[in-house]
Structures are given as C-alpha cells and as structure tokens.
C-alpha atoms as a PDB file:
ATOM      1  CA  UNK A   1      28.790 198.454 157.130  1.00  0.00           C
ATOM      2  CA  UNK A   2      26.267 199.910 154.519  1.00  0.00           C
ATOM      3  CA  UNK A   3      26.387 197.862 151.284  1.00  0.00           C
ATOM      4  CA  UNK A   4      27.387 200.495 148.086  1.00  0.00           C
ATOM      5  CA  UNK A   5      25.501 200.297 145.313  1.00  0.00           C
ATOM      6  CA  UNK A   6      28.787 198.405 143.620  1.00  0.00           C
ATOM      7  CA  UNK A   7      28.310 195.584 145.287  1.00  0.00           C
ATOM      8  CA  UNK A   8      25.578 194.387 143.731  1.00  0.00           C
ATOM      9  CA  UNK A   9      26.433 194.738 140.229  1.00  0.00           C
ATOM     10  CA  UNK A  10      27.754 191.344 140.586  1.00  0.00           C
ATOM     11  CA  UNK A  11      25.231 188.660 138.948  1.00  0.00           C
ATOM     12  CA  UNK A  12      21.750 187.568 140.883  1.00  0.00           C
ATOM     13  CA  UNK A  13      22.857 183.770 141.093  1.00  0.00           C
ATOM     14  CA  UNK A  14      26.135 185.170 142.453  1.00  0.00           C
ATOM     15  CA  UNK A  15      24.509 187.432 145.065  1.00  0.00           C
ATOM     16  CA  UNK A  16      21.185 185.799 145.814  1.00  0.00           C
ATOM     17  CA  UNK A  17      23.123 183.220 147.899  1.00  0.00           C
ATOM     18  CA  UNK A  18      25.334 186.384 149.593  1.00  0.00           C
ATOM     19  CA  UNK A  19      22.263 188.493 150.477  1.00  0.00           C
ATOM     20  CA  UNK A  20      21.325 185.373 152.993  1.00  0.00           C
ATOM     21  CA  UNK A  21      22.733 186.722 156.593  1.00  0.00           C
ATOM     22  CA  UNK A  22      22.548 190.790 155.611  1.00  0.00           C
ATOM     23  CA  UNK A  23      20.651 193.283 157.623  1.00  0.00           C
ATOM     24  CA  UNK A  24      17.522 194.559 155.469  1.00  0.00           C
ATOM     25  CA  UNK A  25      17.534 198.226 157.160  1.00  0.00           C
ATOM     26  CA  UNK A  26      14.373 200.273 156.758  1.00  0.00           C
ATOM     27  CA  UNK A  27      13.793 203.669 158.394  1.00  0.00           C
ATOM     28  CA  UNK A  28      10.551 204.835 159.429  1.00  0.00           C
ATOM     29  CA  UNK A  29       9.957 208.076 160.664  1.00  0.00           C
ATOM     30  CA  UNK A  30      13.060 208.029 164.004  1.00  0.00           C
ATOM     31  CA  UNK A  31      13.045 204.124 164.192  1.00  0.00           C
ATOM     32  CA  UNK A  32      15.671 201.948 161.725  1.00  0.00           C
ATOM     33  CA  UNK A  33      14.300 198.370 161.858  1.00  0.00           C
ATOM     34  CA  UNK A  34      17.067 195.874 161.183  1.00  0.00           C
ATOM     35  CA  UNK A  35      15.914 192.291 159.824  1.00  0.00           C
ATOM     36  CA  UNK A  36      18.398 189.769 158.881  1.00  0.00           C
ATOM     37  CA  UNK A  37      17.654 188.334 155.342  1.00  0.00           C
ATOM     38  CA  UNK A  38      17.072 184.615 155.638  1.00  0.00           C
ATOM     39  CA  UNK A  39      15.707 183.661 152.263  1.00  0.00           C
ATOM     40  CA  UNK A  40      16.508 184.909 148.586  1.00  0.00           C
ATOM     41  CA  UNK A  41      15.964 183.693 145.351  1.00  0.00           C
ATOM     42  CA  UNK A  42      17.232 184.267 142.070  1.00  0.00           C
ATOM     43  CA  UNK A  43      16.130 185.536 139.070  1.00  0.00           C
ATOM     44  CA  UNK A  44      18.313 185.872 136.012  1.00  0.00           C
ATOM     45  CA  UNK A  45      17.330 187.794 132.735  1.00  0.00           C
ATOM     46  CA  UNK A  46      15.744 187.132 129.753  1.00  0.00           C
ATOM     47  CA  UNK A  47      16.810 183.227 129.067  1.00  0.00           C
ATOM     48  CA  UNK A  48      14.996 182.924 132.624  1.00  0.00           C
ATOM     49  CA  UNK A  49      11.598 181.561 131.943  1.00  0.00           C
ATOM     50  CA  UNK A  50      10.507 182.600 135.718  1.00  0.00           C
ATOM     51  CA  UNK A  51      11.674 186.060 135.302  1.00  0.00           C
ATOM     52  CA  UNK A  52       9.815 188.670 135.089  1.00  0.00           C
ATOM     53  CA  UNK A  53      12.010 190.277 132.219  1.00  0.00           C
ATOM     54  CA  UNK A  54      11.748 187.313 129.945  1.00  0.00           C
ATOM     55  CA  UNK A  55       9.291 188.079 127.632  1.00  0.00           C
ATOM     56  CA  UNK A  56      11.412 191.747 127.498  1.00  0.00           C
ATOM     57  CA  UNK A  57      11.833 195.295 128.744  1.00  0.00           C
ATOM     58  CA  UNK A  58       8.191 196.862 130.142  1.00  0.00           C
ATOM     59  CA  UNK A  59       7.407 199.510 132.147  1.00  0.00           C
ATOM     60  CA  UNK A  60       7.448 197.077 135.319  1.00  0.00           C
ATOM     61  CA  UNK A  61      10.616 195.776 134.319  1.00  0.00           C
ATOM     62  CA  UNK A  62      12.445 198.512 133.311  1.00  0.00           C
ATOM     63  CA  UNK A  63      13.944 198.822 136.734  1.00  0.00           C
ATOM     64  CA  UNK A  64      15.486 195.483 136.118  1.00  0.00           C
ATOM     65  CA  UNK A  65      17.924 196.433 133.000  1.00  0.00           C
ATOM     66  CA  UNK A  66      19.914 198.972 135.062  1.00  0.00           C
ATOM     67  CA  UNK A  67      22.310 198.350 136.997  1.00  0.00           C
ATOM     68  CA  UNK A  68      21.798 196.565 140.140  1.00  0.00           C
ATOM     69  CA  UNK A  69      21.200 198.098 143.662  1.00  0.00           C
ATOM     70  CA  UNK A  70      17.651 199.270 143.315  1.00  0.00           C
ATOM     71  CA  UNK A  71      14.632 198.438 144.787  1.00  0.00           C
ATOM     72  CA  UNK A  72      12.403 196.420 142.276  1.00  0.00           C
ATOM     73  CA  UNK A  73       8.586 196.159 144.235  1.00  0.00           C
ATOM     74  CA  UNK A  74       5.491 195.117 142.442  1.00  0.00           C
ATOM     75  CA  UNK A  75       2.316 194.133 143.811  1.00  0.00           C
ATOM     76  CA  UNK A  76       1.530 189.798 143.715  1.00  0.00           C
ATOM     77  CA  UNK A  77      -2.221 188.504 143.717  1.00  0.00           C
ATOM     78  CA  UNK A  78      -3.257 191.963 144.106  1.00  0.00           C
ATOM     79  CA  UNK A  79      -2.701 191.900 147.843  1.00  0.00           C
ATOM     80  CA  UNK A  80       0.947 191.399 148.546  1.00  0.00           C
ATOM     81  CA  UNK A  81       3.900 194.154 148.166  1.00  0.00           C
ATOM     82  CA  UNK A  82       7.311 191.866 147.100  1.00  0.00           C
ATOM     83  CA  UNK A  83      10.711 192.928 147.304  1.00  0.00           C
ATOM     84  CA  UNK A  84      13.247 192.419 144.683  1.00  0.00           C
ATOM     85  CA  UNK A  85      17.547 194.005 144.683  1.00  0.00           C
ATOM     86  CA  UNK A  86      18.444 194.262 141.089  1.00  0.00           C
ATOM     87  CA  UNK A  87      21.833 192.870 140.606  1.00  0.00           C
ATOM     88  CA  UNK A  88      23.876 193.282 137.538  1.00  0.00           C
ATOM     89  CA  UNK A  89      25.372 195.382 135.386  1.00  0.00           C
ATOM     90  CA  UNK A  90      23.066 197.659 132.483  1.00  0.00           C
ATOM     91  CA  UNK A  91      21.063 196.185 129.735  1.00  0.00           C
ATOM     92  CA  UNK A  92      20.842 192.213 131.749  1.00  0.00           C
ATOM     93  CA  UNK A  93      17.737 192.135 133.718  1.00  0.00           C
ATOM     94  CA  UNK A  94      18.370 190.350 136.854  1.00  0.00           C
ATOM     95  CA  UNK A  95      17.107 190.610 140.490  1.00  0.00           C
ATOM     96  CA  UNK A  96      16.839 188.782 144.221  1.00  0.00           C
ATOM     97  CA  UNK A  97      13.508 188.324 145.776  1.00  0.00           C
ATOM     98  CA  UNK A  98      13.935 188.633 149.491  1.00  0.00           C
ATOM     99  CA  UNK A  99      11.602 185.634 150.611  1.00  0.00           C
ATOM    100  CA  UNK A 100      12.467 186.010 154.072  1.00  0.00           C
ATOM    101  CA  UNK A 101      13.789 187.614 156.884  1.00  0.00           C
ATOM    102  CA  UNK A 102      13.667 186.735 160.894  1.00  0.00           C
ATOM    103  CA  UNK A 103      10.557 187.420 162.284  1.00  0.00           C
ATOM    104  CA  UNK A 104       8.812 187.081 158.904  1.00  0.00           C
ATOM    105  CA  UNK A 105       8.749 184.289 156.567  1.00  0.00           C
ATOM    106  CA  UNK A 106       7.266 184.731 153.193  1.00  0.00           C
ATOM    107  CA  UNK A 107       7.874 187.879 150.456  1.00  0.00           C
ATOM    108  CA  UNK A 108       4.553 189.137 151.519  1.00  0.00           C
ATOM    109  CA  UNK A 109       5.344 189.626 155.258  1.00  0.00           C
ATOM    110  CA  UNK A 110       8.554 190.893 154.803  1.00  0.00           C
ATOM    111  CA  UNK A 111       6.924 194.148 153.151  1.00  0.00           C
ATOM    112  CA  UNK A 112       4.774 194.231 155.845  1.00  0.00           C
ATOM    113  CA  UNK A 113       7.133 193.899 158.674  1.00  0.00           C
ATOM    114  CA  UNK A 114       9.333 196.663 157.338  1.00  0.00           C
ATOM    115  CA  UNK A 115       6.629 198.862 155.699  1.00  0.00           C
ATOM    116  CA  UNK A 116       8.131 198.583 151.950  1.00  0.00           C
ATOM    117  CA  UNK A 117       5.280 199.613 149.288  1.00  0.00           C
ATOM    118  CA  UNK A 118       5.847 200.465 145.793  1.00  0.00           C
ATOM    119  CA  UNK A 119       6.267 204.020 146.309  1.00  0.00           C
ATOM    120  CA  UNK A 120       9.927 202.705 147.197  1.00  0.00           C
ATOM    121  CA  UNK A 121      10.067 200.687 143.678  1.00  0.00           C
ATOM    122  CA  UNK A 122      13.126 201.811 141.599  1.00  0.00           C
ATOM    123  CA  UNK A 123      14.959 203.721 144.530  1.00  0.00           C
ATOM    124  CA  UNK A 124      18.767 202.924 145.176  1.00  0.00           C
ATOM    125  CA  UNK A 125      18.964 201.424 148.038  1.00  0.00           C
ATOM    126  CA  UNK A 126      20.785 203.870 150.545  1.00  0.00           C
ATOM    127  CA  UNK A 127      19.783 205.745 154.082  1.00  0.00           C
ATOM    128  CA  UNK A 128      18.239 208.659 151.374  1.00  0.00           C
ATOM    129  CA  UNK A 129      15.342 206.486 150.595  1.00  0.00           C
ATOM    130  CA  UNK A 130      15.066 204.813 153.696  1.00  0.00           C
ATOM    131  CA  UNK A 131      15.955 201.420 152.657  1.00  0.00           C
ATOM    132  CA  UNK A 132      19.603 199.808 152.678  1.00  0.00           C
ATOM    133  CA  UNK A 133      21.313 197.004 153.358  1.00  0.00           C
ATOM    134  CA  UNK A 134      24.148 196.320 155.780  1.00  0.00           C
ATOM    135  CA  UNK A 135      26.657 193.718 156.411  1.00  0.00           C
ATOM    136  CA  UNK A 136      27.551 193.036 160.505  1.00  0.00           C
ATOM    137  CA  UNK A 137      30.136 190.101 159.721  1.00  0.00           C
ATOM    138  CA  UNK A 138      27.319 187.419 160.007  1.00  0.00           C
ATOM    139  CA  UNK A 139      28.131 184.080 157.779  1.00  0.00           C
ATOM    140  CA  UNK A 140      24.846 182.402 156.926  1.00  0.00           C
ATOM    141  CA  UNK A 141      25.247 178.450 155.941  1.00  0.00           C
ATOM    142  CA  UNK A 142      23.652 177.766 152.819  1.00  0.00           C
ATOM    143  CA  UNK A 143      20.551 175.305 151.582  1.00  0.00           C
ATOM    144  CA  UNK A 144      19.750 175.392 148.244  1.00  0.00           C
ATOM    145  CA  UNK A 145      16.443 174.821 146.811  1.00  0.00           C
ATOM    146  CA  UNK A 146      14.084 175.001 144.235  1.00  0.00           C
ATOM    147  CA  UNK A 147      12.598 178.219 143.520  1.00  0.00           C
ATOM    148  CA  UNK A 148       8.693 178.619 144.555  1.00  0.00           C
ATOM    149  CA  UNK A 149       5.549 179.770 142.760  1.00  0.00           C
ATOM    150  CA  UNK A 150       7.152 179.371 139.183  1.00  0.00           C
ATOM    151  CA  UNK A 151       5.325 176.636 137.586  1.00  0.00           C
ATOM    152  CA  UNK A 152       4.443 178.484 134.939  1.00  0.00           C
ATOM    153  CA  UNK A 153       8.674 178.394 133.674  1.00  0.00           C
ATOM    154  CA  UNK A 154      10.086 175.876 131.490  1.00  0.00           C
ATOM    155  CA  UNK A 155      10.657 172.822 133.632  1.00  0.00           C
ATOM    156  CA  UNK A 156      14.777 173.164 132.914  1.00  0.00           C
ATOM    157  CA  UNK A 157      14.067 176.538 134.933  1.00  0.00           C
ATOM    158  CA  UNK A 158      11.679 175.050 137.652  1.00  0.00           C
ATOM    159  CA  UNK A 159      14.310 172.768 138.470  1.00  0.00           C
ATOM    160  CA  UNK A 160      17.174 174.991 139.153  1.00  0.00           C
ATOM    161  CA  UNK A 161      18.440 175.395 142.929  1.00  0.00           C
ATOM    162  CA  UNK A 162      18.193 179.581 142.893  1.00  0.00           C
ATOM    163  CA  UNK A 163      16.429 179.678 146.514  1.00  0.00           C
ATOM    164  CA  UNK A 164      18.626 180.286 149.213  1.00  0.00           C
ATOM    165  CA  UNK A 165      17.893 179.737 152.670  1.00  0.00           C
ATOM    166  CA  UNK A 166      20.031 180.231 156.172  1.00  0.00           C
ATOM    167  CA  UNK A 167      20.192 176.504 157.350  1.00  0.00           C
ATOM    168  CA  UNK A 168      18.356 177.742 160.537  1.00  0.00           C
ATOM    169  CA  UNK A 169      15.032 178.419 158.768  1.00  0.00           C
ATOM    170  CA  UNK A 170      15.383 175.849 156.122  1.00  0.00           C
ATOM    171  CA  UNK A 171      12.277 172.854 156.521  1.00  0.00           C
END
C-alpha cells in the first residue's frame, strides 16, 4: 500500500520510529527499486538545536514548514545527497532523515543506492515524482538511540533517543 501524503502530517518523533520497516520505492526509468527503511532519525522544529530549521525559515528550509510528505534533500560535506520526509502539519518545521535502508547503511549510500539527488528536493512523495513510500505489513522492533553527527546542538538535544533503528541492524 502507497503511503498518502496524510500520513505523515503526524509529528517527526511520532513517525521517525514508524518509517523503520517501510519500503523506500524509487523508479528509474522501467525499474522500481524497493529498499526497506532500517534507520530514521528525528528532527523536530525550531526548539531543536540539531535541526536544520532552528535558527528559522531559509530558502533550504522552506520545504520543512509545509506540511509533511515531501522530499527534503540537501547536499552534506559537499559530497553526499541526504534524504529527509517532512512530517507535520504547516508553519512547524519538522523532518526524518532516512539513515538507512537494507543493502545500504549510512544517509549517504542510501541516495546512492536509489539514485535520489536534489533535483527530487521538495517533491511529494508519490509514483509522479518517482519516489514513494509503501507499507507491505512488515513490523520493525525498535532500538532507540542517540542521534549522530549533531554535536554542534545543545547537549539536552544531543542526548535525546530520536534515532531509530530495526533491531536487526542495530550494533
């Protein structure tokens, strides 16, 4: 079943845990690769030190104050393509960074695997664009962590358990 963009105007700490287990489906040219999410983490608005939105609405995080089911890409180190959902309703920045999915660990090679460059940044996700998400019934079980890369946040913020990993692929 192909996730509608209503189901993720629920809130990023509610979903980020929920996205672990979906199919990531990208379409390239006749081929749909599926890849089953297997590490998120949250990010949640303004009062979030490690998001990208909290020093306010840019250009780059524009995409984040709509509401949620868009894609949210933007280029890390200068090398490496990252995938964010927004989440959310309008006007509350929030998102879900897709650390991982099977046969690629890391936000970097996920975008590679699938082929997901900025050109897809602010699309709804949907078959259109050629990026979705689907749920096949798959139940993930859950281990929280600490989020990664953020020590520039207020240590109240580097401490929270917003990354979410499938107990399978958890070290």
């Amino acid at each position: 079943m192909i996730l509608q963009r209503e189901w993720f105007w629920a809130s990023a700490v509610e979903l980020a845990p929920l996205l672990v287990g979906k199919l990531l489906c990208r379409k390239i040219g006749d081929e749909v690769i599926r890849a089953r999410i297997t590490e998120t983490e949250c990010y949640f608005g303004e009062e979030d030190t490690a998001c990208h939105a909290h020093k306010g609405k840019t250009n780059r995080t524009e995409v984040m104050y709509g509401e949620g089911g868009r894609a949210y890409i933007y280029l890390c180190y200068g090398i490496h393509n990252l995938l964010n959902i927004t989440t959310g309703v309008e006007g509350h920045p929030e998102a879900v960074l897709v650390r991982g999915v099977e046969g690629a660990m890391g936000p970097g090679r996920v975008t590679r695997l699938l082929s997901v460059d900025r050109s897809l940044n602010r699309e709804i996700l949907s078959p259109n664009c050629g990026l979705w998400l689907e749920d096949d019934g798959y139940v993930s079980k859950i281990v929280k962590g600490k989020r990664v890369g953020i020590g520039y946040a207020s240590l109240s913020d580097q401490e929270k358990l917003w990354r979410f990993t499938d107990e399978k692929y958890a070290k």
